[in-house]
C-alpha atoms as a PDB file:
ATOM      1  CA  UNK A   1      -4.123 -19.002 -20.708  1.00  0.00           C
ATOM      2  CA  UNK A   2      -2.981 -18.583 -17.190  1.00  0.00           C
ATOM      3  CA  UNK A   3      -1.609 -21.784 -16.648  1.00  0.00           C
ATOM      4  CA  UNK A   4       0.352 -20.994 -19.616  1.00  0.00           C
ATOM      5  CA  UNK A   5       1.252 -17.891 -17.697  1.00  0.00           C
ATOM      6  CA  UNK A   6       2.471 -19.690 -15.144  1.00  0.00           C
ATOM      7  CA  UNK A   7       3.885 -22.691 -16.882  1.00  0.00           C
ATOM      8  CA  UNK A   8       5.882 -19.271 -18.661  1.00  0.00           C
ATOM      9  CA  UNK A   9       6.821 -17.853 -15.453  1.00  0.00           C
ATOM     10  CA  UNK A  10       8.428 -21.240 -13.681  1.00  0.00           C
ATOM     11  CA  UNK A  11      10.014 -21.678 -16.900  1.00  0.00           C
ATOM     12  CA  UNK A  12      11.619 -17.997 -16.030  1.00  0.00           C
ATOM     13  CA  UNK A  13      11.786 -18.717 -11.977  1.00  0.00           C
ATOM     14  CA  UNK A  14      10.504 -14.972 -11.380  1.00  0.00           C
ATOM     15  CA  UNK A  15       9.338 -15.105  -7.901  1.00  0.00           C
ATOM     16  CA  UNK A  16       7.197 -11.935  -9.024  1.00  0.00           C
ATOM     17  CA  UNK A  17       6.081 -13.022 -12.334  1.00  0.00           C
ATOM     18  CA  UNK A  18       5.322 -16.823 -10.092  1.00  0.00           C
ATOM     19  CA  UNK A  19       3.563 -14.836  -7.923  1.00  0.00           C
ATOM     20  CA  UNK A  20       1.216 -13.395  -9.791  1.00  0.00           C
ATOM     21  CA  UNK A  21       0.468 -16.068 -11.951  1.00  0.00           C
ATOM     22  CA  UNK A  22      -0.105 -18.465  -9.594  1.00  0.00           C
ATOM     23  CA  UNK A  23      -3.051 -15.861  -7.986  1.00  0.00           C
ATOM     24  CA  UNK A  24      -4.083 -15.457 -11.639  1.00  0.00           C
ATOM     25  CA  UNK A  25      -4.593 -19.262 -11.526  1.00  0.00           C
ATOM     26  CA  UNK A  26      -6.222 -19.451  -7.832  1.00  0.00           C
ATOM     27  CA  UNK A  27      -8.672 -16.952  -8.880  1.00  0.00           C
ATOM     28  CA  UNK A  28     -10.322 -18.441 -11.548  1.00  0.00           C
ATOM     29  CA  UNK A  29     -10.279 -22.107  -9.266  1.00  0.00           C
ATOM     30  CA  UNK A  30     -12.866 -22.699  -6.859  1.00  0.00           C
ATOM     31  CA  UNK A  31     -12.847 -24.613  -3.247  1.00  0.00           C
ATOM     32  CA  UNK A  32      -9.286 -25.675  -2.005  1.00  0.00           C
ATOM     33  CA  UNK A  33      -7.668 -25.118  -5.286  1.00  0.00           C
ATOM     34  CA  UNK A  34      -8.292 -21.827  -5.113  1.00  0.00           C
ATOM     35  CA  UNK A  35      -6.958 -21.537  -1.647  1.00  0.00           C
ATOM     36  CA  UNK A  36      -4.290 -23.615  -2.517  1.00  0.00           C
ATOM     37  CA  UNK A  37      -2.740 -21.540  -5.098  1.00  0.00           C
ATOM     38  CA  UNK A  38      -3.291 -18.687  -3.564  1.00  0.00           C
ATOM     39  CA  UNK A  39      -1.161 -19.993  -0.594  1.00  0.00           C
ATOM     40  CA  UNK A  40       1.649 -20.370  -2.992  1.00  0.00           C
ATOM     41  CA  UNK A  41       0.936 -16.825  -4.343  1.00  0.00           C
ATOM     42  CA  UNK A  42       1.229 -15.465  -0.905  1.00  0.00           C
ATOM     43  CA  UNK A  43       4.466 -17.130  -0.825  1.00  0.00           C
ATOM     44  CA  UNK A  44       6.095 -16.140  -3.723  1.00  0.00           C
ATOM     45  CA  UNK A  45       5.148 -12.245  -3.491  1.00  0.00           C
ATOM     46  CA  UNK A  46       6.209 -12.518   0.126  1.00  0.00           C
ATOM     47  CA  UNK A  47      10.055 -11.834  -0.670  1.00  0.00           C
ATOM     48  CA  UNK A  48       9.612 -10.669  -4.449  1.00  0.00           C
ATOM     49  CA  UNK A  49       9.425  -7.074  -3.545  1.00  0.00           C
ATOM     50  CA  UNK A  50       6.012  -6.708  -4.989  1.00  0.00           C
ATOM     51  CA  UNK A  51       4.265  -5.341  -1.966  1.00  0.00           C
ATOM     52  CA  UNK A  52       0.956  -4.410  -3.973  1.00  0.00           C
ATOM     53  CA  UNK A  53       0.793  -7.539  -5.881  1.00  0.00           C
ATOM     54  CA  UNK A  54       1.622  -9.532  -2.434  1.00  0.00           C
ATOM     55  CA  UNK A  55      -1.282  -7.166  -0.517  1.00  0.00           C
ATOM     56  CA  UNK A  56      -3.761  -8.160  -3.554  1.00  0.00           C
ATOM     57  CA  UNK A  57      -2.560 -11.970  -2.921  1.00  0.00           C
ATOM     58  CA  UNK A  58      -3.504 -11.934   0.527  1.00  0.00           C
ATOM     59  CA  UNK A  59      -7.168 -10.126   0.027  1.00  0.00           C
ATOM     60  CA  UNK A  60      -7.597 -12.932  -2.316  1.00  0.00           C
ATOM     61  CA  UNK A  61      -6.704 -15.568  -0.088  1.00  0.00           C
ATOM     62  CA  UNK A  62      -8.621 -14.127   3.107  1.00  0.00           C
ATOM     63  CA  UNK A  63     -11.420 -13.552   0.597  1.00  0.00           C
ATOM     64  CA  UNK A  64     -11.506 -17.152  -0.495  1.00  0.00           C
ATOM     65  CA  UNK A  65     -10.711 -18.453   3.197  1.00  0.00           C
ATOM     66  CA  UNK A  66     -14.268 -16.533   3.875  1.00  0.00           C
ATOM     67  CA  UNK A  67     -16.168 -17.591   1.141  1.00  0.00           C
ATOM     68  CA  UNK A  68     -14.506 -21.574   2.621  1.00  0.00           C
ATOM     69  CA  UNK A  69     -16.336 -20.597   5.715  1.00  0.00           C
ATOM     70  CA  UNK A  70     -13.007 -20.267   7.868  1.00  0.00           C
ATOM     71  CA  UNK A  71     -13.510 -16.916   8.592  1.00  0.00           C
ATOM     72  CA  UNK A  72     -11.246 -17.059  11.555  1.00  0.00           C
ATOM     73  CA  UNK A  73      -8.093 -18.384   9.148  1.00  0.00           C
ATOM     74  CA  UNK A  74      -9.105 -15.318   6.872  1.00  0.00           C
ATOM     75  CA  UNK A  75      -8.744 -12.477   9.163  1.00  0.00           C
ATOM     76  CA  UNK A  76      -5.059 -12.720   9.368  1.00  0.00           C
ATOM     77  CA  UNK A  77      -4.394 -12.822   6.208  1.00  0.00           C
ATOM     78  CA  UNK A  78      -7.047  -9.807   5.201  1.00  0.00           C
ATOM     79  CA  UNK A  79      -5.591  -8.013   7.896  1.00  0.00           C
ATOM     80  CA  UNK A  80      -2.576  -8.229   6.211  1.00  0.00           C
ATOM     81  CA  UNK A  81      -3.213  -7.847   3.003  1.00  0.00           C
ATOM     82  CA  UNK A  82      -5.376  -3.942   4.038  1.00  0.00           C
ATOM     83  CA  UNK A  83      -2.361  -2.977   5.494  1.00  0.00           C
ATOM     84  CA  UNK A  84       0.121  -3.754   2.940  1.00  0.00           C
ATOM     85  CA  UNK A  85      -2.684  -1.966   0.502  1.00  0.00           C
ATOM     86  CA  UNK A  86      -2.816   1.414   2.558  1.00  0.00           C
ATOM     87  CA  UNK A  87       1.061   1.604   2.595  1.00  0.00           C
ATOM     88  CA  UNK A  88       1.080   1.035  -0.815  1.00  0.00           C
ATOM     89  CA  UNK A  89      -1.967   3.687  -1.312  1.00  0.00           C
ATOM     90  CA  UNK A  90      -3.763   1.105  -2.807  1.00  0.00           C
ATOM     91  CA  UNK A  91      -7.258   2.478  -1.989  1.00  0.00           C
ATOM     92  CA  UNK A  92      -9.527   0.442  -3.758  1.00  0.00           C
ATOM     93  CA  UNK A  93      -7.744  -2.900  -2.032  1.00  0.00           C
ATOM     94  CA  UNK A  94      -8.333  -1.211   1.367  1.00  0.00           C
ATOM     95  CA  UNK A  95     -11.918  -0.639   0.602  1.00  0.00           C
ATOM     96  CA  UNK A  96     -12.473  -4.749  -0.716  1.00  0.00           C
ATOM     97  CA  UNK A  97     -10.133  -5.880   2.034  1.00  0.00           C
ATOM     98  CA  UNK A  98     -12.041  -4.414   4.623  1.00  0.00           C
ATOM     99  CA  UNK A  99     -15.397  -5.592   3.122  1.00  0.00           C
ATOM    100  CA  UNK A 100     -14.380  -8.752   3.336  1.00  0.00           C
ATOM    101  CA  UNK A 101     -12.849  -8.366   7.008  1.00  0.00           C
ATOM    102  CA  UNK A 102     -16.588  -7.116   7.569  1.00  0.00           C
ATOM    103  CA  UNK A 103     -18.162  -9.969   6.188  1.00  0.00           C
ATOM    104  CA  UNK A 104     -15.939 -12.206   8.481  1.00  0.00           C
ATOM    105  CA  UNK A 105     -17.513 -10.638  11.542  1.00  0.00           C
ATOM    106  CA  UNK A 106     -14.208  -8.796  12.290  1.00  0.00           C
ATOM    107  CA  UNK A 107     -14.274  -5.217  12.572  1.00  0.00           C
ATOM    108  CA  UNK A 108     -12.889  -3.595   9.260  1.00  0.00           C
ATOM    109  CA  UNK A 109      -9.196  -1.619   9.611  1.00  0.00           C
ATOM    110  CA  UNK A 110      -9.762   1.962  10.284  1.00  0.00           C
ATOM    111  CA  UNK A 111      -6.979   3.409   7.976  1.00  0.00           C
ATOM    112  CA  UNK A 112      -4.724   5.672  10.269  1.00  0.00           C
ATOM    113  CA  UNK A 113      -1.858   7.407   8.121  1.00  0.00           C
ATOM    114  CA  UNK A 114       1.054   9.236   9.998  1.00  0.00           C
ATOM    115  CA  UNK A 115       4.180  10.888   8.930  1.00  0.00           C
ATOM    116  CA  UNK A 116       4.613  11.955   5.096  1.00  0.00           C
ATOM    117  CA  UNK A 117       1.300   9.608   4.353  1.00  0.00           C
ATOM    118  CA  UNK A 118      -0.512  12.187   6.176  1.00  0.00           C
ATOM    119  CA  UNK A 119       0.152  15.139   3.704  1.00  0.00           C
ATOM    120  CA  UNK A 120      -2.173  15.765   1.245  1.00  0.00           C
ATOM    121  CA  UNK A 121      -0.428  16.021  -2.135  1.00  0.00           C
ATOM    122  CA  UNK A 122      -0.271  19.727  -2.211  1.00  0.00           C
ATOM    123  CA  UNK A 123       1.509  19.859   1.489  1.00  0.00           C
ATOM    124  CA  UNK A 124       3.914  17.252   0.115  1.00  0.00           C
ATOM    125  CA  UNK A 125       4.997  19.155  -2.925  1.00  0.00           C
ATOM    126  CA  UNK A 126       5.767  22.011  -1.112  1.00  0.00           C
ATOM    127  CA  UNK A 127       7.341  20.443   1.422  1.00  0.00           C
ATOM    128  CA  UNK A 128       9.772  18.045  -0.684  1.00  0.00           C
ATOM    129  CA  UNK A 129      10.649  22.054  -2.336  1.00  0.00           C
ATOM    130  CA  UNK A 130      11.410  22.988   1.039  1.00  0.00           C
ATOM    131  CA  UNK A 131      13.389  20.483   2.053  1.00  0.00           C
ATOM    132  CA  UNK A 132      15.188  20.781  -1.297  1.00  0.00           C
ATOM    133  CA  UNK A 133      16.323  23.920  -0.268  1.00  0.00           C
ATOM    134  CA  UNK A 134      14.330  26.213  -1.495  1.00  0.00           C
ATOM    135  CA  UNK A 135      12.650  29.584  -0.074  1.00  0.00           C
ATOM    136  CA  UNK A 136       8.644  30.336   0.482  1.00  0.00           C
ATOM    137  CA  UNK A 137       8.813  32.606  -2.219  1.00  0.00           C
ATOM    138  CA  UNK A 138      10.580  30.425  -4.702  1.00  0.00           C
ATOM    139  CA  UNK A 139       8.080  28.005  -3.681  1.00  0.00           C
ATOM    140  CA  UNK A 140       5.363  29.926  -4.569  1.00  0.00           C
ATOM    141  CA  UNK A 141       6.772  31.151  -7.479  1.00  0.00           C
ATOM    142  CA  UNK A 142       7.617  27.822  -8.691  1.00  0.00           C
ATOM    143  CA  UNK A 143       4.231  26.450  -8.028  1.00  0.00           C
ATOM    144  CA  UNK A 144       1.926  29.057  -9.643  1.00  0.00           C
ATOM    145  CA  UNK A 145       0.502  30.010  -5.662  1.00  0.00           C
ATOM    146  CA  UNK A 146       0.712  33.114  -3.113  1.00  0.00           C
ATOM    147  CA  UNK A 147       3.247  32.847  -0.391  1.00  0.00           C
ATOM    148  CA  UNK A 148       0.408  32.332   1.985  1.00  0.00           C
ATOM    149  CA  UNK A 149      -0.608  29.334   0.769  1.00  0.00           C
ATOM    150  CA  UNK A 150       3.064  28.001   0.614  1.00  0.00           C
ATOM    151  CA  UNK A 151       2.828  29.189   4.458  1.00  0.00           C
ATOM    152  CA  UNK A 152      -0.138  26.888   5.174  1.00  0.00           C
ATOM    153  CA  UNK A 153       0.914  24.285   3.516  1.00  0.00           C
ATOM    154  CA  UNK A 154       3.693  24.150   5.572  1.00  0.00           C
ATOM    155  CA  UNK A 155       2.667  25.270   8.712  1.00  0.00           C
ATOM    156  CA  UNK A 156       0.173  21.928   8.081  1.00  0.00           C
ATOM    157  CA  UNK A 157       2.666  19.750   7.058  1.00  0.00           C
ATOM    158  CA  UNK A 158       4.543  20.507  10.128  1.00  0.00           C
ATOM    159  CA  UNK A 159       2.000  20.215  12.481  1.00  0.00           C
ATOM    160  CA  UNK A 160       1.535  16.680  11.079  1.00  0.00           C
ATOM    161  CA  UNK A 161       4.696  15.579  10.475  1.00  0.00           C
ATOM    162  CA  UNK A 162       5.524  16.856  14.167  1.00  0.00           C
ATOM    163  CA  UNK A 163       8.634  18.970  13.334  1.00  0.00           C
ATOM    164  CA  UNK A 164       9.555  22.932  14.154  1.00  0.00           C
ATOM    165  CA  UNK A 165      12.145  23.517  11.536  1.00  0.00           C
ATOM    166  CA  UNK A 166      13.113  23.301   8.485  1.00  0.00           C
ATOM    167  CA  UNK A 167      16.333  21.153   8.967  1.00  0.00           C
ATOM    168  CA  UNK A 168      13.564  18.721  10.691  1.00  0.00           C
ATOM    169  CA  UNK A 169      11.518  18.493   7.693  1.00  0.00           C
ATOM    170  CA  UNK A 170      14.626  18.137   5.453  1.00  0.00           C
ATOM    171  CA  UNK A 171      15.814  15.386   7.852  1.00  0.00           C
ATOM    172  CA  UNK A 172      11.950  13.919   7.619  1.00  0.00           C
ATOM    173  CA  UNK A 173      11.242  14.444   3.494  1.00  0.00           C
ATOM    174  CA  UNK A 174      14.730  13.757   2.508  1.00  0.00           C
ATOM    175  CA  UNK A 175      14.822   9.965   4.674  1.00  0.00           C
ATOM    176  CA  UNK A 176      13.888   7.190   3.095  1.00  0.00           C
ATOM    177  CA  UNK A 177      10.420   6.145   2.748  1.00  0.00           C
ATOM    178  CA  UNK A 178      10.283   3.526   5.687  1.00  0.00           C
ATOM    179  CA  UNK A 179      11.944   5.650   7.669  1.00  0.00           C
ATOM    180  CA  UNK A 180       9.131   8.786   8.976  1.00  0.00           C
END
């Protein structure tokens, strides 16, 4: 079934859909196949705008560059691959990725967020209102909280996001998301 999958998605010329069907494929190969077509996966998710899909492509191939024994060609590659995961908050990829850095004898990525990754999801609801214009009160209001906790959620998100005013965090929450 997945070489149908990716006879299918040739047949379509997908880079994406290539992608991701080639991996399908170099999972379920062993040896050099397997790092073979997971080469080509890397490839094709590289400029298909499929970061988590490209980020699961290269665990796969540093995991199967390991399990080759050429733990030194892996590391790149699951270097990579945990970073692409944490941007794309792709947890459970961060956790396997560095695993398998681990069992290369590297020492696993220590996940370091900054800028709007930082907030917790509360901090970043109230500040996206915030930016949108809105008051503390309406805020509150608006979430179902006390104007306090509006207050710390701010005061937290701006103490993180290293701003002192509002047209800041506007500036910062409104930009887009490569951009804090």
């Amino acid at each position: 079934m997945a070489h149908d999958e990716l006879r299918l998605a040739r047949s379509w010329g997908a880079p994406r859909a290539i992608g991701v069907a080639v991996r399908t494929v170099g999972a379920l190969a062993d040896g050099a196949d397997s790092i073979e077509h997971l080469r080509e996966a890397v490839t094709e998710l590289a400029g298909a705008s499929a970061e988590l899909e490209h980020a699961h492509a290269l665990v796969d191939l540093g995991a199967a560059l390991r399990r080759a024994n050429s733990r030194r060609d892996a590391r790149p590659h699951l270097r990579e691959g945990v970073e692409l995961a944490c941007r794309c908050g792709a947890t459970a990829l961060v956790t396997r990725g560095n695993a398998e850095l681990a069992a290369t004898g590297a020492r696993p990525r220590s996940v370091m967020l900054t800028g709007r990754d930082e907030l917790t999801v509360s901090e970043r609801r109230v500040a996206q209102l915030a930016a949108g214009g809105l008051t503390n009160r309406d805020i509150a209001q608006n979430l179902f909280v006390t104007v306090k906790t509006v207050e710390l959620h701010l005061s937290r998100s701006y103490r993180k996001l290293d701003i002192t005013s509002r047209k800041e965090l506007e500036e910062t929450m409104l930009a887009p998301s490569g951009a804090s």
